[in-house]
Protein backbone atom coordinates (compact mmCIF):
# COMPACT_ATOMS: atom_id res chain seq x y z
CA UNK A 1 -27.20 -62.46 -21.41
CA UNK A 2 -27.00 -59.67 -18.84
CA UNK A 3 -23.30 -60.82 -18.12
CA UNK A 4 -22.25 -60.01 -21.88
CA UNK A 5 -24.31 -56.81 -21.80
CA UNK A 6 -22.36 -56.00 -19.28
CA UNK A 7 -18.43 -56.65 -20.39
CA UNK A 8 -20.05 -54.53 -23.64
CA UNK A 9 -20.67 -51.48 -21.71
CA UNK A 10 -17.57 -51.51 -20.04
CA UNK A 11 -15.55 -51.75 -23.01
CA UNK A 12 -17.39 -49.25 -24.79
CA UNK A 13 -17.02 -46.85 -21.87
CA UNK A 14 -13.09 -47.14 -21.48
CA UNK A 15 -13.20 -46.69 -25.06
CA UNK A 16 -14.69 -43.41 -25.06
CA UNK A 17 -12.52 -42.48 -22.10
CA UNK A 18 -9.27 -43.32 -24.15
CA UNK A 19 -10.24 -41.37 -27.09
CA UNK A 20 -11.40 -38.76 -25.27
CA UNK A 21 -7.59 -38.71 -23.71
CA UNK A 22 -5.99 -38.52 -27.05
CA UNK A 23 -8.03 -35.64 -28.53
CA UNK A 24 -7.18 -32.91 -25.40
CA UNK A 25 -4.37 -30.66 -26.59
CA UNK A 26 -1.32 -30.75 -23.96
CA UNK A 27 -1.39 -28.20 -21.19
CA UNK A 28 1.81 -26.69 -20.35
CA UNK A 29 2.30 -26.87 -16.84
CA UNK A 30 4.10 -24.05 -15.18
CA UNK A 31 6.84 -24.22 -13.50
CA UNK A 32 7.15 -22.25 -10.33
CA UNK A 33 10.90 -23.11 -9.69
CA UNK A 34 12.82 -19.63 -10.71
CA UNK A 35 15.38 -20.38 -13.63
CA UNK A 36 18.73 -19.81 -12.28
CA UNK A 37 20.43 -19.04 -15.52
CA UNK A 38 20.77 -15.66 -16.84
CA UNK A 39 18.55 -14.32 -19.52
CA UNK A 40 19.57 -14.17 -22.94
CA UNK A 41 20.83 -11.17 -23.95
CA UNK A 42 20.27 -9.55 -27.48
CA UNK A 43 24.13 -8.65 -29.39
CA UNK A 44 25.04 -5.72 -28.35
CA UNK A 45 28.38 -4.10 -29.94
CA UNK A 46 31.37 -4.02 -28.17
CA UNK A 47 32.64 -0.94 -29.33
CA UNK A 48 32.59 2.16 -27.61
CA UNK A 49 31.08 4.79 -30.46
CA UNK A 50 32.73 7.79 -28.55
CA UNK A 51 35.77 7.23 -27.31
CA UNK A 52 38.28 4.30 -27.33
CA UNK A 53 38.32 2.11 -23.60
CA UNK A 54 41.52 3.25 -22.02
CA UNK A 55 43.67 0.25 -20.56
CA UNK A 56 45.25 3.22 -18.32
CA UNK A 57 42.27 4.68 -16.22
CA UNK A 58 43.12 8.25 -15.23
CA UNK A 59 43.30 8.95 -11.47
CA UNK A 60 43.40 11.53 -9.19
CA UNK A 61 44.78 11.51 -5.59
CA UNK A 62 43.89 14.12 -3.09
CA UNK A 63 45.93 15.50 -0.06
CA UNK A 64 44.20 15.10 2.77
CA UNK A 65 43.87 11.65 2.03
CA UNK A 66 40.30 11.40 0.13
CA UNK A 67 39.47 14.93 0.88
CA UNK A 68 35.77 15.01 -1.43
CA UNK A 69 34.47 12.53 0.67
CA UNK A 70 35.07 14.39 3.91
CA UNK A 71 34.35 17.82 2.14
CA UNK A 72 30.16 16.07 1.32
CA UNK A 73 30.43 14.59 4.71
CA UNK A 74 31.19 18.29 6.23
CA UNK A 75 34.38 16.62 8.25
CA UNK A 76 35.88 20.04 6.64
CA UNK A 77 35.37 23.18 5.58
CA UNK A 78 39.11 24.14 4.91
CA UNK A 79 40.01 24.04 1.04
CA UNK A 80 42.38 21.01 -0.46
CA UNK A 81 46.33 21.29 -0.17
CA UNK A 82 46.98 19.26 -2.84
CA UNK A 83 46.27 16.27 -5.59
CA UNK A 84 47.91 14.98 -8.76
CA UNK A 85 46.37 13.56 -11.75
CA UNK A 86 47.44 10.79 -13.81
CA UNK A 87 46.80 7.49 -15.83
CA UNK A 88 47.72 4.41 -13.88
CA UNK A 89 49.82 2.02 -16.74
CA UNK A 90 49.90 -1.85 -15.74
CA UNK A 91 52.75 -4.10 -15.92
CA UNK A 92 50.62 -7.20 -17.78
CA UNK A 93 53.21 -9.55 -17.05
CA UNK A 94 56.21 -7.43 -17.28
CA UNK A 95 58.50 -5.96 -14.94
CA UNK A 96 58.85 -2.22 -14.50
CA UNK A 97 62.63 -1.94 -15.80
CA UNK A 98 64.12 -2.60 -18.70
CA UNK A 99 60.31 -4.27 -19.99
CA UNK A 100 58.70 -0.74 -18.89
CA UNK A 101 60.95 1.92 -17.81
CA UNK A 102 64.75 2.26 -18.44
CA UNK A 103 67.62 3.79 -16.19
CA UNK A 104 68.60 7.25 -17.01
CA UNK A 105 65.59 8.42 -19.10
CA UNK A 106 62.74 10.36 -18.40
CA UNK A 107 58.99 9.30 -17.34
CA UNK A 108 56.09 10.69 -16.72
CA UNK A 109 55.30 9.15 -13.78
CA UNK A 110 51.73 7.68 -15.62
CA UNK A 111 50.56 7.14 -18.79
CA UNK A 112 48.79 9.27 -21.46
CA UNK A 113 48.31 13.27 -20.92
CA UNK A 114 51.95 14.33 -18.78
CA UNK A 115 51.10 13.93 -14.95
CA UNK A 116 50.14 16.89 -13.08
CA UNK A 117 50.76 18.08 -9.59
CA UNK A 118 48.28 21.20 -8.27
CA UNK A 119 49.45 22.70 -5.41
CA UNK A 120 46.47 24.75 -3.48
CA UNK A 121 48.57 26.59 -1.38
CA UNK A 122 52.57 27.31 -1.08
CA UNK A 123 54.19 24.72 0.03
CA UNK A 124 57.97 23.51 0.75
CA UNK A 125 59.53 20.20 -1.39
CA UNK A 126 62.49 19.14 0.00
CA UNK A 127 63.85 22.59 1.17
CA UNK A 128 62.66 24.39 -1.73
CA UNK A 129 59.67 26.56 -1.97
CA UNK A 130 57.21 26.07 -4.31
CA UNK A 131 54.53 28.29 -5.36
CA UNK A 132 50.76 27.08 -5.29
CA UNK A 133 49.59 26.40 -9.02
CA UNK A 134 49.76 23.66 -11.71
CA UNK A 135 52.80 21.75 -12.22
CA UNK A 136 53.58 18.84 -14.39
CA UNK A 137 55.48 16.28 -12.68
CA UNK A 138 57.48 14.17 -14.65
CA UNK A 139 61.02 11.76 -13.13
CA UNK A 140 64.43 10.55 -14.42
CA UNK A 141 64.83 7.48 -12.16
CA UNK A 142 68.35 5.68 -11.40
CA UNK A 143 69.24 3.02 -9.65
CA UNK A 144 69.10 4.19 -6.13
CA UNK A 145 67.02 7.70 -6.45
CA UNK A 146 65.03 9.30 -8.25
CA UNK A 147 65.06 12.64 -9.33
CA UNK A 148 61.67 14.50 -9.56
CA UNK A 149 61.03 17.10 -11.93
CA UNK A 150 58.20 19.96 -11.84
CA UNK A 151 57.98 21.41 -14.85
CA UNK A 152 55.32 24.38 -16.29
CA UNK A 153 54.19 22.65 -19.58
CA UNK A 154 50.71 21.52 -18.13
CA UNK A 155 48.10 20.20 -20.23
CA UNK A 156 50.34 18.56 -22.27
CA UNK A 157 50.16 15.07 -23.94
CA UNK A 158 53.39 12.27 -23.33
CA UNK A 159 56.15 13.53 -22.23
CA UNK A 160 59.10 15.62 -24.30
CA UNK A 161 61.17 17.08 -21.56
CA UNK A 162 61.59 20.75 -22.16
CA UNK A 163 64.29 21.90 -19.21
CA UNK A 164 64.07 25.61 -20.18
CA UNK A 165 60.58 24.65 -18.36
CA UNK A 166 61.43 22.91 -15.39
CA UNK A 167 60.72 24.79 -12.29
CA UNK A 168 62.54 22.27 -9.60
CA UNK A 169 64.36 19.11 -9.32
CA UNK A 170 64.41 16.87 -6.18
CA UNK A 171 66.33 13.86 -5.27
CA UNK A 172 64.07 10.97 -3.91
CA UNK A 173 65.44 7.77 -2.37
CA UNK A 174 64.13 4.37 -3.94
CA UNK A 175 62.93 1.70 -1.63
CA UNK A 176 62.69 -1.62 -2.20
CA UNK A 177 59.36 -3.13 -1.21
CA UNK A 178 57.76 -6.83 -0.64
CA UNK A 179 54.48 -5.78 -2.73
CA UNK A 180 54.15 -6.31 -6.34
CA UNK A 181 51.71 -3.69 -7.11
CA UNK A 182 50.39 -4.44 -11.03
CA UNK A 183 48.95 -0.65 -11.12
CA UNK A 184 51.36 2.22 -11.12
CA UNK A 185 49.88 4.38 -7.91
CA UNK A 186 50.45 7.90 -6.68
CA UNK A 187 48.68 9.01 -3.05
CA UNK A 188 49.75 10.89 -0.54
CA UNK A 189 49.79 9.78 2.68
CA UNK A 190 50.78 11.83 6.26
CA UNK A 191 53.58 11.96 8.44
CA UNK A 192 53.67 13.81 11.41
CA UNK A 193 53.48 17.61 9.61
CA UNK A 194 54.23 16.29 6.46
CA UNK A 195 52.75 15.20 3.10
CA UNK A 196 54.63 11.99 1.72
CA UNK A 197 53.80 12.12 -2.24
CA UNK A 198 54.03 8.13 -2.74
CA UNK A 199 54.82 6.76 -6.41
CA UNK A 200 54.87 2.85 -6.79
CA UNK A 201 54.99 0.09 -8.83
CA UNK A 202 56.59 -3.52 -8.87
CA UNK A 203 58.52 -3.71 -5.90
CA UNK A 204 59.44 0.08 -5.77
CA UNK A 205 58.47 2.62 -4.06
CA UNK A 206 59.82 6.32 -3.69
CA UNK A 207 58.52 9.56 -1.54
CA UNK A 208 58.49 12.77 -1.97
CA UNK A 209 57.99 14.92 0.99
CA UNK A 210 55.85 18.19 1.00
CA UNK A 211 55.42 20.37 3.66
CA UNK A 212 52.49 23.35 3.85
């Protein structure tokens, strides 16, 4: 008798534990591993409201060579000599002639608003003196040279060539180069006592020398 008392309180008592089992809600457990994956970000348009995204990013290049850095790191106190502003086109699979540029007609060296040279301070451009101011800077390139063009219609959109405006035209060598460059870039970079103004793209390359 006390044996099947016995086997009835043990069943009844794993009873009660398995219902009790079945009636507790599930606990989340959390998980302490950090989730790897980026958060979920709500739409957001992809149109700029106030102006359209360029594909040509305007530029400026500064001679000496990245002079507002060393102007806020007080490596100088004397005023800029030069720096030209311009949009920097891409070739996007195309080569600079014939897909870009043609032989024998005028570019403005960039894209957009005409590309401007300032000049801070007189200075001499192959042989000829040049006044300090604001000049656009605009080229006729050939097959072997290039000739540069300063010209006084600044602030000026494109490029319509007006020579009763031109102020000076130099002839620049072209060189042939081993880079590929997909960004149309104008710096200046220095040689002995003078200021090479460099314009590449593709696998050319011409200089301008300036002297102050």
């Amino acid at each position: 008798m006390k044996k099947i008392i016995a086997y009835l309180l043990t069943v009844f008592i794993l009873f009660a534990c398995n219902n009790k089992k079945e009636a507790e809600p599930d606990i989340p457990v959390k998980n302490n591993i950090p989730d790897s994956a980026s958060p979920q970000l709500p739409d957001r348009p992809t149109v700029n409201p106030y102006a359209t995204v360029d594909v040509s990013p305007m530029d400026m290049s500064y001679y000496p060579t990245d002079y507002p850095k060393l102007k806020m790191a007080k490596s100088t106190t004397a005023p800029p000599l030069a720096r030209v502003v311009y949009s920097r086109p891409h070739l996007q699979g195309r080569h600079i002639f014939h897909e870009v540029l043609k032989y024998e007609e005028p570019w403005r060296l960039g894209a957009n608003e005409a590309t401007e040279l300032e000049l801070f301070s007189d200075a001499t451009i192959s042989d000829k003196k040049i006044r300090a101011g604001r000049y656009i800077l605009y080229c006729i390139p050939h097959t072997d040279n290039w000739t540069i063009v300063l010209n006084s219609n600044i602030d000026s959109w494109g490029l319509q060539p007006d020579t009763a405006k031109d102020i000076a035209r130099f002839t620049a060598p072209v060189i042939k180069t081993n880079n590929t460059l997909e960004f149309f870039t104008i710096v200046f970079e220095k040689k002995g006592d003078v200021a090479e103004l460099i314009m590449a793209w593709d696998d050319t390359e011409v200089r301008l020398p300036i002297r102050f």
